[in-house]
N, C-alpha and C. Protein backbone atom coordinates (compact mmCIF):
# COMPACT_ATOMS: atom_id res chain seq x y z
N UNK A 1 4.35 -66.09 -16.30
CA UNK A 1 3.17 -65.28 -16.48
C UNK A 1 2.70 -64.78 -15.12
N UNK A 2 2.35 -63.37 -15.30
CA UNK A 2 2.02 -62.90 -13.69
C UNK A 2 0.05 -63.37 -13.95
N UNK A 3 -0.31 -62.98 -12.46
CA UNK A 3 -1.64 -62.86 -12.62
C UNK A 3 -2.07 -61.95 -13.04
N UNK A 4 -3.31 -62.25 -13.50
CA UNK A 4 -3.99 -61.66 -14.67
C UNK A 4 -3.56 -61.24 -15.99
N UNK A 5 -2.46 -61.58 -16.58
CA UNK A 5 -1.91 -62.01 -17.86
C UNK A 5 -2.34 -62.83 -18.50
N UNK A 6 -2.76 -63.03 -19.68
CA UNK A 6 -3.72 -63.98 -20.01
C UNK A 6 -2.68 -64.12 -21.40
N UNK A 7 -2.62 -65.60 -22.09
CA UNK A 7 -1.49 -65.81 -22.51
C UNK A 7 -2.67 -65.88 -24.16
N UNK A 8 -1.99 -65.08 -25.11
CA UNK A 8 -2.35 -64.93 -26.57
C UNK A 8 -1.49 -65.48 -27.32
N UNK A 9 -2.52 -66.02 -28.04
CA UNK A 9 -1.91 -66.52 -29.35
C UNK A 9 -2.14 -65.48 -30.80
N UNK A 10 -0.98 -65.82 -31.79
CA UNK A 10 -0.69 -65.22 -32.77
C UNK A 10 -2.08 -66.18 -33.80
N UNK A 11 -3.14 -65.47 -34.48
CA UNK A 11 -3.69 -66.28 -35.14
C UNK A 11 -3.76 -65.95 -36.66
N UNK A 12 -3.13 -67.12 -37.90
CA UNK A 12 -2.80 -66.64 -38.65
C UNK A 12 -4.18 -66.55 -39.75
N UNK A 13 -4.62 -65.45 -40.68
CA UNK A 13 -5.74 -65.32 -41.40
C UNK A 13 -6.31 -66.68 -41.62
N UNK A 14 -5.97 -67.44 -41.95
CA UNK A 14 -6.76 -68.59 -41.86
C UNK A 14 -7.54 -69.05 -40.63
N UNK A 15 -6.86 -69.24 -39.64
CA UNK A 15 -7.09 -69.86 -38.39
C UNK A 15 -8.23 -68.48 -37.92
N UNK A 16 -7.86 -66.92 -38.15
CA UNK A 16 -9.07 -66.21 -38.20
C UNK A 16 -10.58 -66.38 -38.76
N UNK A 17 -10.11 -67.24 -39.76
CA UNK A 17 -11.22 -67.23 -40.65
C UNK A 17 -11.93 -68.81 -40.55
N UNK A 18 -11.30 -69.51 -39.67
CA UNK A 18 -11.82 -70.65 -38.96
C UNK A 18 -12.67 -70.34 -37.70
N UNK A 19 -12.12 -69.29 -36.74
CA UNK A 19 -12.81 -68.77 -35.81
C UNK A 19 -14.13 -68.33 -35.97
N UNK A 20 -14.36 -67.18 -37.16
CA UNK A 20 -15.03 -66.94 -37.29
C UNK A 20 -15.86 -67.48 -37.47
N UNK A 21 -15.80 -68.33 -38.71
CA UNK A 21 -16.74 -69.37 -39.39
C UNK A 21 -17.57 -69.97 -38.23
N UNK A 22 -16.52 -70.79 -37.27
CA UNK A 22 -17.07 -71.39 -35.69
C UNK A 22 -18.69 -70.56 -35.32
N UNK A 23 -17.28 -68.95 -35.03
CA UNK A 23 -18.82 -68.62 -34.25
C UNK A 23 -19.91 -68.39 -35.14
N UNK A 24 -20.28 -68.19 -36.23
CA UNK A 24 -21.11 -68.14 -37.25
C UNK A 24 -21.62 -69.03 -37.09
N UNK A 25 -21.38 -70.32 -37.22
CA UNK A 25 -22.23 -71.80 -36.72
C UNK A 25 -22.82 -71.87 -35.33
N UNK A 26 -22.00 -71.36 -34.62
CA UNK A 26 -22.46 -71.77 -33.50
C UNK A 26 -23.78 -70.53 -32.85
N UNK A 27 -23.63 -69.24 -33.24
CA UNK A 27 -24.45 -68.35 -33.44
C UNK A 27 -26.02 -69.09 -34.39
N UNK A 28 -25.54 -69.44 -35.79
CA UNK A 28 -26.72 -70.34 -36.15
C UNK A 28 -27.63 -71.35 -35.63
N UNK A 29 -26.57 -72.37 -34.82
CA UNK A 29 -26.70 -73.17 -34.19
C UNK A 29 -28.05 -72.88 -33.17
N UNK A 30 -27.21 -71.76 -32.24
CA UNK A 30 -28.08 -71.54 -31.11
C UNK A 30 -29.63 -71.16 -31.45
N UNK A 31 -30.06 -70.58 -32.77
CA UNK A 31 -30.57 -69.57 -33.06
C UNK A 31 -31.73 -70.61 -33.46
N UNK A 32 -31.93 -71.63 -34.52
CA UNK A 32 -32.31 -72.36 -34.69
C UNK A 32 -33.97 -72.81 -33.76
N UNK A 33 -34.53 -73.58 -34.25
CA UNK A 33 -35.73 -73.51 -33.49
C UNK A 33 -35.41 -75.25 -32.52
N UNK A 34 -35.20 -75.17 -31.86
CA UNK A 34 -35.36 -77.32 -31.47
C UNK A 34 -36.49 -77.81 -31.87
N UNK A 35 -35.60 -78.95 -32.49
CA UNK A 35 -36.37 -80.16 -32.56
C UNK A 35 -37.28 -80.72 -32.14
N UNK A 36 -38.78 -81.50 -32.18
CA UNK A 36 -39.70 -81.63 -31.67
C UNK A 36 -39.05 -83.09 -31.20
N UNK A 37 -38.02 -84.23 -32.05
CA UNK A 37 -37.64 -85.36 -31.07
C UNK A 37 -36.19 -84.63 -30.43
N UNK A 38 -36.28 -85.87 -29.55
CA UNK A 38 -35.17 -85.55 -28.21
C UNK A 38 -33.79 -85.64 -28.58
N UNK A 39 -33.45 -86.67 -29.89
CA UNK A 39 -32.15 -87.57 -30.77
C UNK A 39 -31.70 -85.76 -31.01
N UNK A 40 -32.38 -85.33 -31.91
CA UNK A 40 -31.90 -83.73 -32.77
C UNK A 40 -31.45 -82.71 -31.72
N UNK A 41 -32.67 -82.57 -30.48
CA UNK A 41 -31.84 -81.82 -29.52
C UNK A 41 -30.53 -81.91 -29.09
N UNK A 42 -30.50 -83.28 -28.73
CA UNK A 42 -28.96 -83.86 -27.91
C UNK A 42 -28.39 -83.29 -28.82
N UNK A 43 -28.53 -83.73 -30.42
CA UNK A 43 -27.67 -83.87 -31.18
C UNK A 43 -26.60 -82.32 -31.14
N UNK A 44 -27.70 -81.26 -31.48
CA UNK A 44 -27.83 -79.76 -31.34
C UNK A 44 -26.83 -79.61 -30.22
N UNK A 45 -27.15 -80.14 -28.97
CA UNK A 45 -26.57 -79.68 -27.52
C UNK A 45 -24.76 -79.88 -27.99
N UNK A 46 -25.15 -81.27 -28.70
CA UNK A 46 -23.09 -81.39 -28.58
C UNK A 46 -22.61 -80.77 -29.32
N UNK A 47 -23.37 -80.56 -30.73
CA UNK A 47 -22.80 -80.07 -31.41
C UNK A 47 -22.02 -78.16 -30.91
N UNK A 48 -22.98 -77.72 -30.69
CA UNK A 48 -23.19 -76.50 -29.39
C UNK A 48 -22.00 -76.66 -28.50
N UNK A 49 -21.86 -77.35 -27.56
CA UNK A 49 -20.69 -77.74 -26.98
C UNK A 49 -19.65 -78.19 -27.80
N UNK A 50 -19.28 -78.44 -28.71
CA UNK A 50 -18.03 -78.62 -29.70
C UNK A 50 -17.48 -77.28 -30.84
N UNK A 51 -18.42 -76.45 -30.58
CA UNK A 51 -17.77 -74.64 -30.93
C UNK A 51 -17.38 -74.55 -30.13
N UNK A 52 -18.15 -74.19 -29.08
CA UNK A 52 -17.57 -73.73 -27.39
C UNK A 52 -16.91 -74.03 -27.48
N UNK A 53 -16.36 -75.30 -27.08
CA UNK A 53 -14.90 -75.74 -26.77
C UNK A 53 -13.79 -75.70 -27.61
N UNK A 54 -14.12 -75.78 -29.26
CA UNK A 54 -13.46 -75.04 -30.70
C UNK A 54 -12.60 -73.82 -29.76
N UNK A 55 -13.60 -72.62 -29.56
CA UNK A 55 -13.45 -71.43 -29.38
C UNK A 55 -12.49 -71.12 -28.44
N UNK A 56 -12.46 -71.65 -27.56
CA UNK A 56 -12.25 -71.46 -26.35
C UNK A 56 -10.74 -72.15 -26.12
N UNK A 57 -10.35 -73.22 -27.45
CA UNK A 57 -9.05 -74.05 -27.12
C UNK A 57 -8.79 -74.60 -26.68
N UNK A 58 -9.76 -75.21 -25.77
CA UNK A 58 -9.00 -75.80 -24.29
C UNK A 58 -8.33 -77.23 -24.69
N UNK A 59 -7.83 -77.93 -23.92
CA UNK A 59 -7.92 -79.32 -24.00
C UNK A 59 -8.29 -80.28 -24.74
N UNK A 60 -8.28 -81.05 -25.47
CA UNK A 60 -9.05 -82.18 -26.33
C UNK A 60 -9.71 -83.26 -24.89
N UNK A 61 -9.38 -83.27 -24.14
CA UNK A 61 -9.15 -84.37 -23.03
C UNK A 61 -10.41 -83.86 -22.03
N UNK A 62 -10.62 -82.13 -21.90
CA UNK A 62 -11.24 -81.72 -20.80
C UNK A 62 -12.31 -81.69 -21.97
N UNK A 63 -12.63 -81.09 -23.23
CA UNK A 63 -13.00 -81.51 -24.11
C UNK A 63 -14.16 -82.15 -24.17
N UNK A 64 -13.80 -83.69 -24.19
CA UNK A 64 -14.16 -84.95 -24.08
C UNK A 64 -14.81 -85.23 -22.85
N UNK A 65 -14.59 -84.87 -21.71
CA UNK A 65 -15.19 -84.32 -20.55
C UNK A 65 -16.38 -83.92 -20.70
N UNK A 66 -15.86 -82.32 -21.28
CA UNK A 66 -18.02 -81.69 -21.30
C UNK A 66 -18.24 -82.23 -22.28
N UNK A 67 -17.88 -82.74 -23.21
CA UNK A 67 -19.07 -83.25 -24.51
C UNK A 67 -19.79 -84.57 -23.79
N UNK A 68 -18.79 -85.80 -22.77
CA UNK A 68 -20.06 -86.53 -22.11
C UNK A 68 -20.76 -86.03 -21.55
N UNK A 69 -20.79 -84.70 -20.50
CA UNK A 69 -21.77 -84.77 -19.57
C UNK A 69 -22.62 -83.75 -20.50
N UNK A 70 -22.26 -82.79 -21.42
CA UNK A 70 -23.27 -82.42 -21.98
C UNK A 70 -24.63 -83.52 -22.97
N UNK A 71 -23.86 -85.15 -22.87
CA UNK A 71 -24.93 -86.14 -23.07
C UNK A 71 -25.59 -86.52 -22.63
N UNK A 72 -25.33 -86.30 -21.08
CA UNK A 72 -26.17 -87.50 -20.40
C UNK A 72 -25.49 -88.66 -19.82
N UNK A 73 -26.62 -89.35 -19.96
CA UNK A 73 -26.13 -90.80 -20.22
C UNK A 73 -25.56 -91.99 -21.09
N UNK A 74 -26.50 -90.93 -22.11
CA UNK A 74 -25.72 -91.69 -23.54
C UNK A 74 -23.92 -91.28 -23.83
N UNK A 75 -23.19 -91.53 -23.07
CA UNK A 75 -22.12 -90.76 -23.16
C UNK A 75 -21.46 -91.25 -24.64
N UNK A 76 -21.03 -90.36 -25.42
CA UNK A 76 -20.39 -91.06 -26.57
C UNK A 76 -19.08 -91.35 -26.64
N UNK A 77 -18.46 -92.48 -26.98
CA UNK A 77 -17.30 -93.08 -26.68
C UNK A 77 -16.14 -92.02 -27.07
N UNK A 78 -14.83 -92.21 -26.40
CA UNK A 78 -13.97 -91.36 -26.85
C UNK A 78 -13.69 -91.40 -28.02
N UNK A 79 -13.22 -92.01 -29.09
CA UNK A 79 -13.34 -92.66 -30.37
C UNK A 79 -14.42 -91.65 -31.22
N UNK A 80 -15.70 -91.37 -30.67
CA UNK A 80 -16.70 -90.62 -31.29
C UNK A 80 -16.38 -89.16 -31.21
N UNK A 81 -15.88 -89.02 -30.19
CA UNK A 81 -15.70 -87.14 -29.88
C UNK A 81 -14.27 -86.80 -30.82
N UNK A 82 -13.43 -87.84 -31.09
CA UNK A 82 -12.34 -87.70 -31.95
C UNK A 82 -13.12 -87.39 -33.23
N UNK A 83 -13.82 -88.51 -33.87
CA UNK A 83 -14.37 -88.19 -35.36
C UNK A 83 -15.02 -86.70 -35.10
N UNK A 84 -15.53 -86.83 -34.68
CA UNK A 84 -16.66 -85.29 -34.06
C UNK A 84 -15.71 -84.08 -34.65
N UNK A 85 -14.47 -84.10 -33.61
CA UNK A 85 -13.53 -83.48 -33.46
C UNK A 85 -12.52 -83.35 -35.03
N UNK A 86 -12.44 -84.26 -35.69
CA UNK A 86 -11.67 -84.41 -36.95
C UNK A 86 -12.97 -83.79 -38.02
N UNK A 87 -14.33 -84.17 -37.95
CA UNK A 87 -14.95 -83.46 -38.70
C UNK A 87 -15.28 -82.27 -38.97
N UNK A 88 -15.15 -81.79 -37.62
CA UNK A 88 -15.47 -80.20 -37.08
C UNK A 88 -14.41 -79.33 -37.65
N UNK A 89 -13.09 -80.42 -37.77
CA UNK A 89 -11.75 -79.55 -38.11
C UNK A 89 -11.87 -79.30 -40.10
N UNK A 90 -12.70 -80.51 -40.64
CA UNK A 90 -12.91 -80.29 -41.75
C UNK A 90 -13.80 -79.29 -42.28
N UNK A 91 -14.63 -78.57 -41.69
CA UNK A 91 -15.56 -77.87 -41.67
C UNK A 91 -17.17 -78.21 -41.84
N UNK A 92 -16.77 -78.93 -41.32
CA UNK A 92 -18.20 -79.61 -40.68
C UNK A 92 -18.97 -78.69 -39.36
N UNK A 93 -19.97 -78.55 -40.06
CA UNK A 93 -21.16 -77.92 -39.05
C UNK A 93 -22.38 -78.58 -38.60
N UNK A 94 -22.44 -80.03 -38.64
CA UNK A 94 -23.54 -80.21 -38.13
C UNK A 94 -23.08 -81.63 -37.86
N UNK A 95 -23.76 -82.54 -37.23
CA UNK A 95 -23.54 -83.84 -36.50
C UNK A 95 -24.88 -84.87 -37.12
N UNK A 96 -25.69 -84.21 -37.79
CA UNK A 96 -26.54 -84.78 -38.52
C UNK A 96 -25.76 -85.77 -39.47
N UNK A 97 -26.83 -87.05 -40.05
CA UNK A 97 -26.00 -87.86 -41.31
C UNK A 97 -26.14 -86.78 -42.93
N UNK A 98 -24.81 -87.67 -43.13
CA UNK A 98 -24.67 -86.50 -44.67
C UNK A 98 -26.32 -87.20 -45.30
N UNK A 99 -26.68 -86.22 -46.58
CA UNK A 99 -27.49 -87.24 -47.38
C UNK A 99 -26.93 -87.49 -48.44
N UNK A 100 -27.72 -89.02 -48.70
CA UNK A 100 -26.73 -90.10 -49.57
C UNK A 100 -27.37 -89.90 -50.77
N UNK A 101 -26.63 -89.79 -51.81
CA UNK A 101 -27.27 -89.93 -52.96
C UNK A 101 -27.51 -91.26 -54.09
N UNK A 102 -26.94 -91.78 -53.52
CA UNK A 102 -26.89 -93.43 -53.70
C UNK A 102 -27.70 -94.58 -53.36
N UNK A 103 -28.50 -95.40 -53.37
CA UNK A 103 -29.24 -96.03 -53.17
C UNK A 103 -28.22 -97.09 -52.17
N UNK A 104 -28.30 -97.83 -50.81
CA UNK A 104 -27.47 -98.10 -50.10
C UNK A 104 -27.72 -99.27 -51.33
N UNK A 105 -26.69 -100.37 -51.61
CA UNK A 105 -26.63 -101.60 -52.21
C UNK A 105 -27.67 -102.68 -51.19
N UNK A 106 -27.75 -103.60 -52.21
CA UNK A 106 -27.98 -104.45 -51.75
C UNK A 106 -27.57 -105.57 -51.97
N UNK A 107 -28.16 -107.24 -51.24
CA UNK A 107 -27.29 -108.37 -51.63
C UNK A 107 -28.30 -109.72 -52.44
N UNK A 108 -29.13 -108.75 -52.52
CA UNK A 108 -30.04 -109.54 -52.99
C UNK A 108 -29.67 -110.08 -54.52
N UNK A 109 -29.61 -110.58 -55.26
CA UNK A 109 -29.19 -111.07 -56.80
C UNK A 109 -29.95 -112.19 -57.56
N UNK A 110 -29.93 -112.29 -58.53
CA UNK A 110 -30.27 -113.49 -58.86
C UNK A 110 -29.38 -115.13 -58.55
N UNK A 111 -28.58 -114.77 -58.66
CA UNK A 111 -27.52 -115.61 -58.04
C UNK A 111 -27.65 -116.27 -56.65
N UNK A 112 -27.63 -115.24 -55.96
CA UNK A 112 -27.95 -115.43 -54.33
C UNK A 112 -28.84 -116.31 -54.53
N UNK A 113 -30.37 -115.26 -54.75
CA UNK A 113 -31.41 -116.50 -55.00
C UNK A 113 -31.91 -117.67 -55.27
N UNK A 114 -30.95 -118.00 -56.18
CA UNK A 114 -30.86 -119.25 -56.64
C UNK A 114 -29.83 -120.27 -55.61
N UNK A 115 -29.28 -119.31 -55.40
CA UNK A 115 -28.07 -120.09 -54.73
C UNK A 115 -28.81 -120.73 -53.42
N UNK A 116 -29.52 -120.01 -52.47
CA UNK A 116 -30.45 -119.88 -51.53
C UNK A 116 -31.55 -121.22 -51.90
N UNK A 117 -32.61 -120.91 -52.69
CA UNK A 117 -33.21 -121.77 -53.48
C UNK A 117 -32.92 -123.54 -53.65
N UNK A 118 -31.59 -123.44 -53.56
CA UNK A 118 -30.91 -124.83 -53.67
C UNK A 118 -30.72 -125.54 -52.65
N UNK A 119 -30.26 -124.46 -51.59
CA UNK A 119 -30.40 -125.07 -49.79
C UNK A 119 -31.28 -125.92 -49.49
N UNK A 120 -32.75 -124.95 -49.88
CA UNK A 120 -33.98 -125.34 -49.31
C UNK A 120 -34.64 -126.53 -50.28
C-alpha cells in the first residue's frame, strides 16, 4: 500500500445494514439528554465509545484500551468489554439492564422455614 491509500473493505448488504443501524444508535445515543446520576452517564460514555470503535474497525485489543480510559477508574474488566462487545454484535443498543418480567425467585418456602425453625 502506498501512502495515502487507505485500504477498503468490500461490505456485504448486511454488514451495510449493521453500519448503519450503528450509526443510527450512536447518532441517538449522542442526542439524548444525560442523566441526572453519574452510573447512566458513564454508562452512555461507553456505550458511545463502543459505536465509535464498531465504526471505525479497529482492533478489539486497542478497543479495550479506549473503552477503559473512556471509564475512568472504574475500568471494566476485559471479560466485560467482550460481553459488551458480543452484545453489541447481537444488536444490542444500550448497556442498561434488560427489564425482567419475572419476579426474581426466591428461597424462602415453607419447608425452609420449618426446616430453619428446627435449628433454633
Amino acid at each position: 500500500m502506498q501512502d495515502g491509500e487507505r485500504k477498503t473493505h468490500k461490505l456485504s448488504s448486511v454488514s451495510k445494514a449493521n453500519v448503519e443501524k450503528s450509526r443510527e444508535a450512536a447518532r441517538e445515543i449522542q442526542q439524548r439528554k444525560p442523566a441526572s446520576r453519574g452510573g447512566s452517564t458513564r454508562c452512555r460514555s461507553r456505550l458511545v465509545t463502543i459505536v465509535q470503535c464498531r465504526l471505525r474497525d479497529q482492533i478489539k485489543q486497542d478497543n479495550t484500551a479506549r473503552l477503559q480510559n473512556a471509564s475512568g477508574r472504574e475500568e471494566p474488566h476485559l471479560s466485560t468489554v467482550r460481553r459488551w462487545y458480543a452484545e453489541f454484535d447481537r444488536g444490542r443498543v444500550s448497556l442498561r439492564d434488560e427489564i425482567r418480567e419475572v419476579r426474581p425467585s426466591t428461597a424462602i418456602t415453607e419447608d425452609n422455614v420449618a426446616t430453619v425453625r428446627q435449628f433454633i
